[in-house]
Protein backbone atom coordinates (compact mmCIF):
# COMPACT_ATOMS: atom_id res chain seq x y z
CA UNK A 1 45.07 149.58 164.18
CA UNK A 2 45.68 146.58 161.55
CA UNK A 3 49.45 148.22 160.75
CA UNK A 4 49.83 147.90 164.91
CA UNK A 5 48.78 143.86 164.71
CA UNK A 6 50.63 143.31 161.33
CA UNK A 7 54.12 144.32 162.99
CA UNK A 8 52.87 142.43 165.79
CA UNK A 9 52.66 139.20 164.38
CA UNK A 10 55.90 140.03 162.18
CA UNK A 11 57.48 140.85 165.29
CA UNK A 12 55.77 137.32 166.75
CA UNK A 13 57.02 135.13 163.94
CA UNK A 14 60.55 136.67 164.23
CA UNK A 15 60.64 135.45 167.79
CA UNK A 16 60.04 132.35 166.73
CA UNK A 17 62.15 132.00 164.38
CA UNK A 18 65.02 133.09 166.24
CA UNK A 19 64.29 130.70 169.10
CA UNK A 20 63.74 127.89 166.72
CA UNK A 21 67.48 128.93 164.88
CA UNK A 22 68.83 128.54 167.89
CA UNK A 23 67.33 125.63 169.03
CA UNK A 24 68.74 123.87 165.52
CA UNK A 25 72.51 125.07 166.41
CA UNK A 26 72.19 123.93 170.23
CA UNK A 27 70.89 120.59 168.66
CA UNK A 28 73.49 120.56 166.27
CA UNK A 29 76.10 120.41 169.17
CA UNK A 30 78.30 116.72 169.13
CA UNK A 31 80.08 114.58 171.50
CA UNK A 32 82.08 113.69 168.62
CA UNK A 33 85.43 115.43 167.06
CA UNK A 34 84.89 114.89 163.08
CA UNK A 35 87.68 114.50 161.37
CA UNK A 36 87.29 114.07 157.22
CA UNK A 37 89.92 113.31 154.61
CA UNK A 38 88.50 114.78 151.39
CA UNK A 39 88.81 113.53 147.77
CA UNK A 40 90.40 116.27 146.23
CA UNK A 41 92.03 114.21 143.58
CA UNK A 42 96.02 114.09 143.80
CA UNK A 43 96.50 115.88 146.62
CA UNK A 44 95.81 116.69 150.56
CA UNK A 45 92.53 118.09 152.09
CA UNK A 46 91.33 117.18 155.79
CA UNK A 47 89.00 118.84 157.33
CA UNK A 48 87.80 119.01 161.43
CA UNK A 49 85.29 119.93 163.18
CA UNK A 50 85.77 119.99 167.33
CA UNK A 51 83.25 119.16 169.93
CA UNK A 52 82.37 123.31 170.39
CA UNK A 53 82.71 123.35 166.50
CA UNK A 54 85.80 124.90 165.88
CA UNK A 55 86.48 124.39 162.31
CA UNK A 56 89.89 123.40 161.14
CA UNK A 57 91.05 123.09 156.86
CA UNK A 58 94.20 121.33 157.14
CA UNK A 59 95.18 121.78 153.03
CA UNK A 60 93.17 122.27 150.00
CA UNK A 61 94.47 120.63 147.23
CA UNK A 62 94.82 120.82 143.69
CA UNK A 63 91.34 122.48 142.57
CA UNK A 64 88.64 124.44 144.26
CA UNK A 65 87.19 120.70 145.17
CA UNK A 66 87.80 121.04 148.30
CA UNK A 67 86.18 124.43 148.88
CA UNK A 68 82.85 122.75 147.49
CA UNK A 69 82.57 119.97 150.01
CA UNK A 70 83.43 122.15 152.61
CA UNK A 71 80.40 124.68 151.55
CA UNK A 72 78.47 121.49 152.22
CA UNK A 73 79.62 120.59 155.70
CA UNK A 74 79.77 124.44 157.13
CA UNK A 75 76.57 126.23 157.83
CA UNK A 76 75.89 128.42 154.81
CA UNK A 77 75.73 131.56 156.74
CA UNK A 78 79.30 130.76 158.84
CA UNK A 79 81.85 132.63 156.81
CA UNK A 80 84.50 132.10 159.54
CA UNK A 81 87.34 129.13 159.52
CA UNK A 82 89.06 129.15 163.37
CA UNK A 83 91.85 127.78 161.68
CA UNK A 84 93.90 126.52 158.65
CA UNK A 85 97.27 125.19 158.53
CA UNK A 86 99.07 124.97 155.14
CA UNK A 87 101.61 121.90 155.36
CA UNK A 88 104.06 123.72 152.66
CA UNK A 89 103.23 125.91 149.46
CA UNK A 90 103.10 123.36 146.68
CA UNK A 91 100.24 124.01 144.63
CA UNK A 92 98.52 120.15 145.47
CA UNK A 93 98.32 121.42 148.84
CA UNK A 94 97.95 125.20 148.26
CA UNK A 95 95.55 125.83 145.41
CA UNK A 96 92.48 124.90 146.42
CA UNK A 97 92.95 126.92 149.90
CA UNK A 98 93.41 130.28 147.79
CA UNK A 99 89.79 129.32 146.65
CA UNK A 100 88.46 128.63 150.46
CA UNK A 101 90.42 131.86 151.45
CA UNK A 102 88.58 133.55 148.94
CA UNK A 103 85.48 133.03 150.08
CA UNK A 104 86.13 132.14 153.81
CA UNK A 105 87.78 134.60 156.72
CA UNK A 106 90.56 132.35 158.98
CA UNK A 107 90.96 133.77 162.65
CA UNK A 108 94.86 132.06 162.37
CA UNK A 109 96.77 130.62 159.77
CA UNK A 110 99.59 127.91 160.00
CA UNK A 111 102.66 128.01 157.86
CA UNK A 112 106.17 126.32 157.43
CA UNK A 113 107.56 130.18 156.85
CA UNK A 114 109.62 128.79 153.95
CA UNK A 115 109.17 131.16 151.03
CA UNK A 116 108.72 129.60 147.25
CA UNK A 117 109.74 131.49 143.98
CA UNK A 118 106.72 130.52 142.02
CA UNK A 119 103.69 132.00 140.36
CA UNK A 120 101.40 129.96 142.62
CA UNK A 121 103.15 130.98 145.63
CA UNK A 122 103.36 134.88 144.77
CA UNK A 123 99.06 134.40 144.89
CA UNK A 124 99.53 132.93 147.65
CA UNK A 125 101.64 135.54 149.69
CA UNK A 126 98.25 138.69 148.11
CA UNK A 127 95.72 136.04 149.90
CA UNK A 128 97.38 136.26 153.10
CA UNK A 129 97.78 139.56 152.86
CA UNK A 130 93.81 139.97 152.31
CA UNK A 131 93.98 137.58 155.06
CA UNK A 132 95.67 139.99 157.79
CA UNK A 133 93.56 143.03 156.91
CA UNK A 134 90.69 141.41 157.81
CA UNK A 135 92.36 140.52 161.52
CA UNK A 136 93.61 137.04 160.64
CA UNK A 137 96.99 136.18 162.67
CA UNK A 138 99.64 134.40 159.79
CA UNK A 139 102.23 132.63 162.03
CA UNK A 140 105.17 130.47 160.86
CA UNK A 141 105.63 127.28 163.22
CA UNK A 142 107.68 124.75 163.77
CA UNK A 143 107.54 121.67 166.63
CA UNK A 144 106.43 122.46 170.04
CA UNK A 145 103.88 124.79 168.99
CA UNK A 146 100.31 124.12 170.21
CA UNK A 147 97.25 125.13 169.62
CA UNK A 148 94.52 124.72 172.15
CA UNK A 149 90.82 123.86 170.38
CA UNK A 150 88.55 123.44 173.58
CA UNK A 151 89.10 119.70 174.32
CA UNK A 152 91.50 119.16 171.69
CA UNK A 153 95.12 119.96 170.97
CA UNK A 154 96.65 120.36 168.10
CA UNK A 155 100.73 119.93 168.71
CA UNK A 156 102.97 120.84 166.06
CA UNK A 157 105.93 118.11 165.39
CA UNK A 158 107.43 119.39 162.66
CA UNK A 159 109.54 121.41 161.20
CA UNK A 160 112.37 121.42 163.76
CA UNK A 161 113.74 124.45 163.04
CA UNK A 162 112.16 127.86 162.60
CA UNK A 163 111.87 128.49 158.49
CA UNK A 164 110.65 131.49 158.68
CA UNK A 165 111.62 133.77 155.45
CA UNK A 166 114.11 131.36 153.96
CA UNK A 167 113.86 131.04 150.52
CA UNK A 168 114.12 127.75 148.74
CA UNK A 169 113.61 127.01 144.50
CA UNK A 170 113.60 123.50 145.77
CA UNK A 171 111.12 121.05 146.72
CA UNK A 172 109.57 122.23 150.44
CA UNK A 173 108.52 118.59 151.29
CA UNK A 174 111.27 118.60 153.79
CA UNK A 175 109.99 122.11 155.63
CA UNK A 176 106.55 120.32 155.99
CA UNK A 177 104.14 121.23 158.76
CA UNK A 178 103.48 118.07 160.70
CA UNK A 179 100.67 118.39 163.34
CA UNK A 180 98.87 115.49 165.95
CA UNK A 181 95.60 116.17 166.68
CA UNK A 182 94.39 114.42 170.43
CA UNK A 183 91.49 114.16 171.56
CA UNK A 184 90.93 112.23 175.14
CA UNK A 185 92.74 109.23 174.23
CA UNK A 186 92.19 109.72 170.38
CA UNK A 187 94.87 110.94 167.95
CA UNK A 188 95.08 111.99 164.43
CA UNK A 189 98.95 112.40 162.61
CA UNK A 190 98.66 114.82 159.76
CA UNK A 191 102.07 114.29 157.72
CA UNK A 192 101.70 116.38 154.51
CA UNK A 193 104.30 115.01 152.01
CA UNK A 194 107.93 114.69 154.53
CA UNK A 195 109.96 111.98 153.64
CA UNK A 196 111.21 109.17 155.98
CA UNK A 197 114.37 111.34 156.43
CA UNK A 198 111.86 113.64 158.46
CA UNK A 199 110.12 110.25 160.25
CA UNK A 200 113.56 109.72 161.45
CA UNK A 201 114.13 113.29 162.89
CA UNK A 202 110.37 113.34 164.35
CA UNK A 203 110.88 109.87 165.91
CA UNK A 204 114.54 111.33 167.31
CA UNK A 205 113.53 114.48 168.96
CA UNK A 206 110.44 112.48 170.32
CA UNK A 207 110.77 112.48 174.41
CA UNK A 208 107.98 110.26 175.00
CA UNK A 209 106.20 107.80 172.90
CA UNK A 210 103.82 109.53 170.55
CA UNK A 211 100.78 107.04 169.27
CA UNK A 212 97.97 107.88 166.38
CA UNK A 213 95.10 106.29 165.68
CA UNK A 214 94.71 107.25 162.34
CA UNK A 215 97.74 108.32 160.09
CA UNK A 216 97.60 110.62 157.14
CA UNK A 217 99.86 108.49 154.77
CA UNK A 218 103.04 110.89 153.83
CA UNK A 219 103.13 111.98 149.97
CA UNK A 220 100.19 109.88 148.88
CA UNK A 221 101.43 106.72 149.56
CA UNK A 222 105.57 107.39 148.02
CA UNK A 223 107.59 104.68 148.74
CA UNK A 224 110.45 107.17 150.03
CA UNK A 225 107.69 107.57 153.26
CA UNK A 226 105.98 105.64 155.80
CA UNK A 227 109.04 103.64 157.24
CA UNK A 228 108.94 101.07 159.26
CA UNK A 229 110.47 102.91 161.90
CA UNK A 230 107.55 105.24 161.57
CA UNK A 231 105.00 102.93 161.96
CA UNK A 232 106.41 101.14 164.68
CA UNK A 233 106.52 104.15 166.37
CA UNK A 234 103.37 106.05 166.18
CA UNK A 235 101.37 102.33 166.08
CA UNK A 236 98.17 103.29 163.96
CA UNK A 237 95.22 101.53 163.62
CA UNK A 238 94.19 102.90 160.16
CA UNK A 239 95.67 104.94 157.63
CA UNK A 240 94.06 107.26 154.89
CA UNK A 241 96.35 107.66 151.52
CA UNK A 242 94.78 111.02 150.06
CA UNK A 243 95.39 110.48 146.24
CA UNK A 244 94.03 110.50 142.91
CA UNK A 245 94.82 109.90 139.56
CA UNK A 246 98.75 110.39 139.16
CA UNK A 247 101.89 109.48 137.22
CA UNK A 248 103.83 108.27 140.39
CA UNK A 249 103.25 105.31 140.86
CA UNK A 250 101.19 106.76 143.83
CA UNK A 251 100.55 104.75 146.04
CA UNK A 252 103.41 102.44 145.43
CA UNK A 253 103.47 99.08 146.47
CA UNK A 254 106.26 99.20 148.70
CA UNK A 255 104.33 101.42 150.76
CA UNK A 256 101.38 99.39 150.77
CA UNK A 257 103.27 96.41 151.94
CA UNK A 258 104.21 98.20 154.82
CA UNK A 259 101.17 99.18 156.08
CA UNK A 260 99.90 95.33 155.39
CA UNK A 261 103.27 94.03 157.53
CA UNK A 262 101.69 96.06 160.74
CA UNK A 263 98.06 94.92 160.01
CA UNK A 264 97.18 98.78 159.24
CA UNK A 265 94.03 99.16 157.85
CA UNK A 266 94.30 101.14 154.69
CA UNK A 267 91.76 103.60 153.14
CA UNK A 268 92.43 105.48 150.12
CA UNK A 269 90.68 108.88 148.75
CA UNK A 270 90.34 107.30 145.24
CA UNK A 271 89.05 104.19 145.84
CA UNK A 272 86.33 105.04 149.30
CA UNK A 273 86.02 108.51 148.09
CA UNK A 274 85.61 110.91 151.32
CA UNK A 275 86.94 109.38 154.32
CA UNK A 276 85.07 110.89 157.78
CA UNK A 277 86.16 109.91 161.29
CA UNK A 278 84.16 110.68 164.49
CA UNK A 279 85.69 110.04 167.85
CA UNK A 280 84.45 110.31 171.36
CA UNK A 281 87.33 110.57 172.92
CA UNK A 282 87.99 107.07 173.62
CA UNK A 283 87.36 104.89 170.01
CA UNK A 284 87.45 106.51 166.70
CA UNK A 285 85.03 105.32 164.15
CA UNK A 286 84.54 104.70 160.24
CA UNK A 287 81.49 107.23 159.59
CA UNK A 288 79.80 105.68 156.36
C-alpha cells in the first residue's frame, strides 16, 4: 500500500513539474527579435534569436568564445541551432563555429561554397560532414536566396555568383556571404569582411532601395570598406565594429570618419563589450 502512494506522489510531483517547465518556456516567449554582436576578440560572432525562438549563429570567431556565451543565452538542455551561416572559411570567422558545431546540431548551414586549401578549412569540411549525418542540410548560396524564420526573413545579397566548389589559395573576403535580416520595418545588414568593391556590386544589382538599421561594419572597421556609397545607400542608424585587439590598424580612422560624416552611431565589440539589440518590429533598441 505505501509503494502504491509513493509512486503516486512521484507520479504527482512529475506532473507538476512538467506543467511548471512548460509554463517557464511559454513565459519565456518575446515580442522582440534579439539580435547580439558578441565579443569574440578580432573577429565576427552575431547571434539571433526570432520571436518563435529560432536560433541563428551568424560566425564564431577566432576561439571557442563564442560557443561560451552562447551556452549562456540557449537553454542548457536545447542542443539544436535552426541555423548558422558561415560568411567565408577564414579561421576569425570559422574557428570558433567548429567548437559550437561540436557541441551543437544545425538543422541548415549557410556557406559561400568557395573551397580553401588550409589546415583550418580541411577541419572544417570533417565538421560538416558530422554535420550531414546527423540530418543537417549544408547549402552553398549566393544573392536571392531566402530564408523564411516565422516573421523574419533572412535575404541573402551576396555573393552574386554561385561559388560553389571553386577553389581559391587566396583571400575569400570577396566570396563573402552577405545576409539582411527584416523584421516588420526593422533590418539588420550582416557584411562579414567584403570590401567596398563588393558595396559597389551589392548597391548595383540592388532593384529597390535596401535600408538597415543596424550595420555590421565590413572587416572590423578596414578602411578599404564602408564607402560612402554604402552608407548612403543602406542609411543606418547604428553600426557595430566587431573587433579586438589587432595589428591593423583595425578600426582605422578613415572608417570611423565615415560613419561620423552620416551621424552613424558607432559601437564597437572592444570597447562596449557584447552588443544586444531587441526590436519589435517597428524601433530597434540598445539592450544594456
Amino acid at each position: 500500500m505505501k509503494r502504491k502512494y509513493v509512486l503516486l506522489f512521484v507520479g504527482f510531483l512529475f506532473a507538476i513539474n512538467v506543467f511548471f517547465w512548460k509554463e517557464v518556456f511559454v513565459l519565456a516567449q518575446s515580442n522582440n527579435l534579439e539580435v547580439y554582436f558578441l565579443n569574440v576578440g578580432q573577429g565576427d560572432s552575431a547571434f539571433i534569436k526570432t520571436t518563435e525562438n529560432h536560433q541563428i549563429i551568424i560566425d564564431g570567431g577566432p576561439t571557442s568564445v563564442a560557443l561560451e556565451k552562447i551556452a549562456k543565452i540557449i537553454p542548457f538542455w536545447d542542443k539544436t541551432i535552426d541555423l548558422v551561416i558561415l560568411t567565408h572559411p577564414e579561421k576569425d570567422h570559422m574557428q570558433g563555429l567548429m567548437d559550437i558545431l561540436k557541441r551543437y546540431k544545425a538543422d541548415y548551414i549557410l556557406v559561400s561554397g568557395v573551397l580553401k586549401d588550409s589546415e583550418d578549412y580541411k577541419e572544417w569540411q570533417k565538421i560538416l560532414e558530422r554535420q550531414k549525418d546527423k540530418g543537417t542540410n549544408v547549402i552553398s548560396v549566393k544573392a536571392g536566396d531566402r530564408v523564411i524564420l516565422g516573421n523574419a526573413l533572412i535575404k541573402i545579397l551576396y555573393p552574386l555568383q554561385d561559388f560553389s566548389e571553386v577553389k581559391t589559395n587566396k583571400s575569400t573576403n570577396e566570396s563573402c556571404v552577405v545576409s539582411g535580416l527584416f523584421f516588420g520595418k526593422n533590418s539588420f545588414l550582416f557584411t562579414g569582411d567584403i570590401s567596398a568593391k563588393n558595396e559597389a556590386e551589392i548597391i548595383g544589382v540592388s532593384r529597390t532601395a535596401i535600408t538597415a538599421d543596424v550595420l555590421k561594419v565590413a572587416h572590423h572597421g578596414s578602411k578599404y570598406s564602408t564607402s560612402e556609397k554604402f552608407l548612403e545607400n543602406f542609411a543606418p542608424r547604428l553600426a557595430v565594429i566587431s573587433v579586438g585587439k589587432n595589428s591593423y590598424g583595425h578600426p582605422t580612422q578613415e572608417t570611423l570618419q565615415r560613419l561620423e560624416k552620416f551621424g552613424i552611431q558607432i559601437l564597437r565589440t572592444d570597447e562596449d563589450g557584447d552588443i544586444k539589440f531587441a526590436s519589435d518590429g517597428t524601433n530597434v533598441n540598445i539592450i544594456k
